[in-house]
Protein backbone atom coordinates (compact mmCIF):
# COMPACT_ATOMS: atom_id res chain seq x y z
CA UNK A 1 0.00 0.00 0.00
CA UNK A 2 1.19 3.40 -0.79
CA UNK A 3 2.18 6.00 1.41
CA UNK A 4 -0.39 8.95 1.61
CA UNK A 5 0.65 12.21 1.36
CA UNK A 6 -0.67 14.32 3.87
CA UNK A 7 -1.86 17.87 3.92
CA UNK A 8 -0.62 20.04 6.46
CA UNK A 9 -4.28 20.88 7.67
CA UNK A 10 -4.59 17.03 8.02
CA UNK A 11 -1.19 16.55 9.85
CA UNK A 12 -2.32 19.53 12.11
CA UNK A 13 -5.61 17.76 13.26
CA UNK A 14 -3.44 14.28 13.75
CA UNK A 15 -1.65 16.32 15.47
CA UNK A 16 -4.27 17.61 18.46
CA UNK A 17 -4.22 13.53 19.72
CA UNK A 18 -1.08 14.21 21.14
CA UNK A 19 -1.69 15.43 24.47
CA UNK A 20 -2.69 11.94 24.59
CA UNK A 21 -0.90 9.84 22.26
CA UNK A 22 2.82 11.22 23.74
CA UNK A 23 2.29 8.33 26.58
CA UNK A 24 1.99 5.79 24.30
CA UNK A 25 4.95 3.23 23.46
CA UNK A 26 5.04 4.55 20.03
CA UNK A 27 3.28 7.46 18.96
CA UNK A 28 2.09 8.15 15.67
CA UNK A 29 1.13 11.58 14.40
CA UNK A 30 1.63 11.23 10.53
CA UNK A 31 -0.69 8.65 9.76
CA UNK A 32 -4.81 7.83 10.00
CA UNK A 33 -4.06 5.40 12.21
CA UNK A 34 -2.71 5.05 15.83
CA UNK A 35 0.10 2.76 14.92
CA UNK A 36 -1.38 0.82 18.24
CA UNK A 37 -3.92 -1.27 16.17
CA UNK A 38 -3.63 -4.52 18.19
CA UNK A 39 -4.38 -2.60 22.16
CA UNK A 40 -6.82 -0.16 20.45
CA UNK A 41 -9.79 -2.22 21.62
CA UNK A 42 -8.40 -2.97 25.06
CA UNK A 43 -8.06 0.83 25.85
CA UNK A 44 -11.59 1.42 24.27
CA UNK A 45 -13.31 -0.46 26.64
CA UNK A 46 -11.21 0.57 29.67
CA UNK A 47 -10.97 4.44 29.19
CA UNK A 48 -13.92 4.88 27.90
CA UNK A 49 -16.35 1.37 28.64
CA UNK A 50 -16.50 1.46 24.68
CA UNK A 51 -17.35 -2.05 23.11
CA UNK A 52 -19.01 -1.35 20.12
CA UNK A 53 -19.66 1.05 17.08
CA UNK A 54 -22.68 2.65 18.60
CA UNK A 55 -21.02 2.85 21.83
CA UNK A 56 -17.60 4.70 20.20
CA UNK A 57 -20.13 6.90 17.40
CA UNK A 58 -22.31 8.14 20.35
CA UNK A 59 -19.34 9.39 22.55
CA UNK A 60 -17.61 11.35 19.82
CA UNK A 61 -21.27 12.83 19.16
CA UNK A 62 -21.68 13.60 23.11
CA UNK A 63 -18.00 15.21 23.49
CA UNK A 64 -18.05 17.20 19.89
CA UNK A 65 -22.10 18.33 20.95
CA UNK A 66 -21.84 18.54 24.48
CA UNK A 67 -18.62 17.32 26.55
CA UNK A 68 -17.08 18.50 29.97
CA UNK A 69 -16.50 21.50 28.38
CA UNK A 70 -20.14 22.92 27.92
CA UNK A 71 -21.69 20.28 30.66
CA UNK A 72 -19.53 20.52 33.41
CA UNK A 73 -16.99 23.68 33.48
CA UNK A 74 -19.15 25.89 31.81
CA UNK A 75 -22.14 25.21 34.09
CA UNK A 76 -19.66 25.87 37.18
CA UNK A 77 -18.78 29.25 34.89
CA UNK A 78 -21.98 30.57 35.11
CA UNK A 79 -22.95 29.91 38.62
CA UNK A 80 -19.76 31.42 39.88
CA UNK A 81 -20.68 34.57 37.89
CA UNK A 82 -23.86 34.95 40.15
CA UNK A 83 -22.01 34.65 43.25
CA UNK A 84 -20.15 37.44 45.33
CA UNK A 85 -16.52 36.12 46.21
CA UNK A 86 -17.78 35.73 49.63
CA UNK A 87 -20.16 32.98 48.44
CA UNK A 88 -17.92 31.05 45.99
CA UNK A 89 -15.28 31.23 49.24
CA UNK A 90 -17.87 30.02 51.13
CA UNK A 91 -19.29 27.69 48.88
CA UNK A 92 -15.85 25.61 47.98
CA UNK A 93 -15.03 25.41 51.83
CA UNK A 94 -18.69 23.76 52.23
CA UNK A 95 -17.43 21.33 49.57
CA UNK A 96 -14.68 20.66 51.10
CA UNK A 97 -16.61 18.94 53.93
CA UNK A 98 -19.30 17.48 51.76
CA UNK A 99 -18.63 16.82 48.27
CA UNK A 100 -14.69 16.26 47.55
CA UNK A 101 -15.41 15.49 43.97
CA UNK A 102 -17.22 18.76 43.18
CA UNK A 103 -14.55 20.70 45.75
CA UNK A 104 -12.12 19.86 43.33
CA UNK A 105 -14.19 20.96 40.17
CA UNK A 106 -15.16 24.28 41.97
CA UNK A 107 -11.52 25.17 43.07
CA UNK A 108 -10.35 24.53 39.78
CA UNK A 109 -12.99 26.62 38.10
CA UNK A 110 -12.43 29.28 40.34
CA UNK A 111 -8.45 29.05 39.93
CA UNK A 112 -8.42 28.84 36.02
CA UNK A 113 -12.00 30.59 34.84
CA UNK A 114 -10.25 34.21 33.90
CA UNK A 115 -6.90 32.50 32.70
CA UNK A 116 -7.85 29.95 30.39
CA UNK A 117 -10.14 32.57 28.23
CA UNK A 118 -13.94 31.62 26.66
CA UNK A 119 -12.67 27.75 25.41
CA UNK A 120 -11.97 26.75 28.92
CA UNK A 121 -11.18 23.42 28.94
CA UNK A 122 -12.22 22.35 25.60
CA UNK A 123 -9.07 20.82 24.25
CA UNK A 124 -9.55 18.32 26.90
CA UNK A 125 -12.45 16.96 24.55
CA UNK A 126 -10.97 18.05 20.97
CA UNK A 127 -7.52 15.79 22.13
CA UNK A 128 -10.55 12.66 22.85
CA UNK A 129 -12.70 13.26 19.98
CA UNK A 130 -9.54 12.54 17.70
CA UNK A 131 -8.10 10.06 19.54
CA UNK A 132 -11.62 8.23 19.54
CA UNK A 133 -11.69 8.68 15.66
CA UNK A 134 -8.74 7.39 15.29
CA UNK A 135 -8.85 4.53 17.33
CA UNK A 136 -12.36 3.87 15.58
CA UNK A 137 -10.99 3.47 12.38
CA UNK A 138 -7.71 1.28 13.38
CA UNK A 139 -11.17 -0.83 14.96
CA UNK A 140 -12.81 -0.94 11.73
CA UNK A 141 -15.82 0.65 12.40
CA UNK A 142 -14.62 4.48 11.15
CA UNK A 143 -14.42 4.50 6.98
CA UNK A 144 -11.54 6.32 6.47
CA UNK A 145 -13.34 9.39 4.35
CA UNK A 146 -15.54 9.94 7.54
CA UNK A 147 -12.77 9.81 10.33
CA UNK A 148 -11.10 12.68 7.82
CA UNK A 149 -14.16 14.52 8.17
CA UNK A 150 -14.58 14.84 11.97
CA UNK A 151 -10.67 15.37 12.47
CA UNK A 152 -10.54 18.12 10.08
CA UNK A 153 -13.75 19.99 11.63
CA UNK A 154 -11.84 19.58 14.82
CA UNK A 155 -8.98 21.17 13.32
CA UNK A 156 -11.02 23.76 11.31
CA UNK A 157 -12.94 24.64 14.31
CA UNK A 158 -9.69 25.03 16.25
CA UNK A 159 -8.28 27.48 13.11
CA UNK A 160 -11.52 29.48 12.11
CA UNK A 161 -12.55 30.20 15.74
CA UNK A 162 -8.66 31.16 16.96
CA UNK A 163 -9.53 28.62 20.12
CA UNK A 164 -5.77 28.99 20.73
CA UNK A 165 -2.78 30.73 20.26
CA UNK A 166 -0.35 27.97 20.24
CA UNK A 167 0.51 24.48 21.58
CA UNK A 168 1.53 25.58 24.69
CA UNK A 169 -2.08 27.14 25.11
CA UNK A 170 -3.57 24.00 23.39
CA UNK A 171 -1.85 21.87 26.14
CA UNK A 172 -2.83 24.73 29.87
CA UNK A 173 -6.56 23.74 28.40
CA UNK A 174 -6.10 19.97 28.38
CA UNK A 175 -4.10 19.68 31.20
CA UNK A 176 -6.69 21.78 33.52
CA UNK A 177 -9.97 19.96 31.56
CA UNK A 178 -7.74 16.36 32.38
CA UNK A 179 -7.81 17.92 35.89
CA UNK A 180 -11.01 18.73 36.33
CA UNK A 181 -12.56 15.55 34.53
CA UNK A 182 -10.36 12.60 36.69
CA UNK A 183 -10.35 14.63 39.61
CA UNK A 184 -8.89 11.92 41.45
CA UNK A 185 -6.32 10.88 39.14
CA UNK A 186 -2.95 13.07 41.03
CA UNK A 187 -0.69 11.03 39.49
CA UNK A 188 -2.29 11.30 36.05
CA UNK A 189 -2.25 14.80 36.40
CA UNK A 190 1.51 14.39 36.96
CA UNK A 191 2.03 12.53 34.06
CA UNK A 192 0.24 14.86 31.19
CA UNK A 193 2.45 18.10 33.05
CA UNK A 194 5.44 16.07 32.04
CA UNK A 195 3.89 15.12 28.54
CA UNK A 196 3.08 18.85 27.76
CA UNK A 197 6.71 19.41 28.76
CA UNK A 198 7.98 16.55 26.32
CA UNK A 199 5.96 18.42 23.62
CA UNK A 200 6.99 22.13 24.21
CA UNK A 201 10.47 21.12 24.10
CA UNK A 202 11.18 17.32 22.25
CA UNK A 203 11.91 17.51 18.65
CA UNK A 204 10.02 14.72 18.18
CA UNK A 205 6.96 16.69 19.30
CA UNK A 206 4.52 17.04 15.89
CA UNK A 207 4.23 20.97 17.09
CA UNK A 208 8.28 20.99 16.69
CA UNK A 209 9.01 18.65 13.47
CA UNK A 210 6.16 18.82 11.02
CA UNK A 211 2.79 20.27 12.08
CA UNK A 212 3.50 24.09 13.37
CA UNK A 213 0.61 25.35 15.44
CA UNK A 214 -1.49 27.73 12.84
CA UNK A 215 -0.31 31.70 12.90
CA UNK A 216 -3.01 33.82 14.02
CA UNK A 217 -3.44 37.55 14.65
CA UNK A 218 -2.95 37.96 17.84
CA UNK A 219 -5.01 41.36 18.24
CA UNK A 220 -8.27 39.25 17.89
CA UNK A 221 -10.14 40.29 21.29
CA UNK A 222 -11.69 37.37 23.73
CA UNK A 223 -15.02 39.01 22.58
CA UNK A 224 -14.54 38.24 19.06
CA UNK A 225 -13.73 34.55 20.15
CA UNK A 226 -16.75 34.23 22.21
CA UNK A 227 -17.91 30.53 23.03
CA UNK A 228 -19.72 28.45 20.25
């Protein structure tokens, strides 16, 4: 079989898996598919308690619809901006006692709400969506003209909208949505700070050696790039 030539719009949107992908034995970032074909299924149904077509089509519709972005973060977003500080203070120290799940979802909201700018944690679910299309077509179940399709809107999305500056800002969101989704998960956490690092700085990052993050202007305002 040939080798396909890939655009660099295409080797851009392989290339928002990697937040992801870096922890893997081998990562792949120039080709459809993972390069992990024979564990593919195996981390399906673990991560993500996927099993079948249906079950892998209906959580790339939830995340690319819906996700933690819009469901979770921004519903914390918009309660916070009805409080007084006194009551979100008040409020996180009540989950503290009660609720340690949603203490840690509240305290990161109110931590990274102004920094990370009106796409939040987003990447968090771009970086899935991808992976999830491109595990579903190493699984068979993804033709390869349609997993094209929903990694380029990602990426289109991503270049039309301006979600992003750079990698760097690319990785703050997924590292913070990671955060916020597994909660739990410290040493996770760990681990995808010193992944981000590995990409910022490794050559063998796809940011570094083939797949520059788009150049934007960078006099857009945060209004302009409101939420969609």
């Amino acid at each position: 079989m040939e080798t396909q030539i890939l655009s660099q719009q295409q080797l851009f949107a392989l290339s928002l898996t990697a937040p992801i992908l870096v922890s893997w034995r081998t990562p792949l970032y120039t080709a459809l598919t993972t390069g992990q074909s024979a564990e593919v299924g195996d981390m399906l149904q673990s991560w993500w308690d996927v099993t079948s077509e249906q079950g892998l089509r209906e959580m790339i519709t939830w995340l690319e619809k819906e996700g933690g972005h819009t469901v979770y973060f921004i519903r914390w977003i918009r309660k916070f901006e009805t409080m007084t500080f006194m009551q979100r203070r008040d409020l996180i120290a009540h989950l503290k006692e009660t609720d340690r799940d949603e203490y840690v979802r509240a305290k990161l909201v109110e931590h990274y709400r102004l920094d990370l700018g009106p796409y939040t944690i987003l990447a968090f679910d771009i970086a899935r969506i991808t992976l999830l299309v491109r595990s579903g077509y190493d699984m068979g179940w993804i033709p390869e003209d349609e997993a094209w399709e929903i990694l380029l809107r990602q990426a289109d999305k991503i270049v039309q909208q301006r979600m992003w500056m750079s990698h760097f800002d690319y990785l703050y969101s997924y590292i913070v949505g990671r955060t916020f989704g597994m909660r739990k998960d410290v040493a996770g956490t760990l681990e995808s700070i010193e992944n981000a690092h590995r990409l910022i700085t490794n050559y063998s990052s796809p940011w570094l050696s083939h797949a520059p993050w788009p150049t934007f202007d960078k006099t857009k305002s945060a209004e302009e790039r409101s939420v969609h």
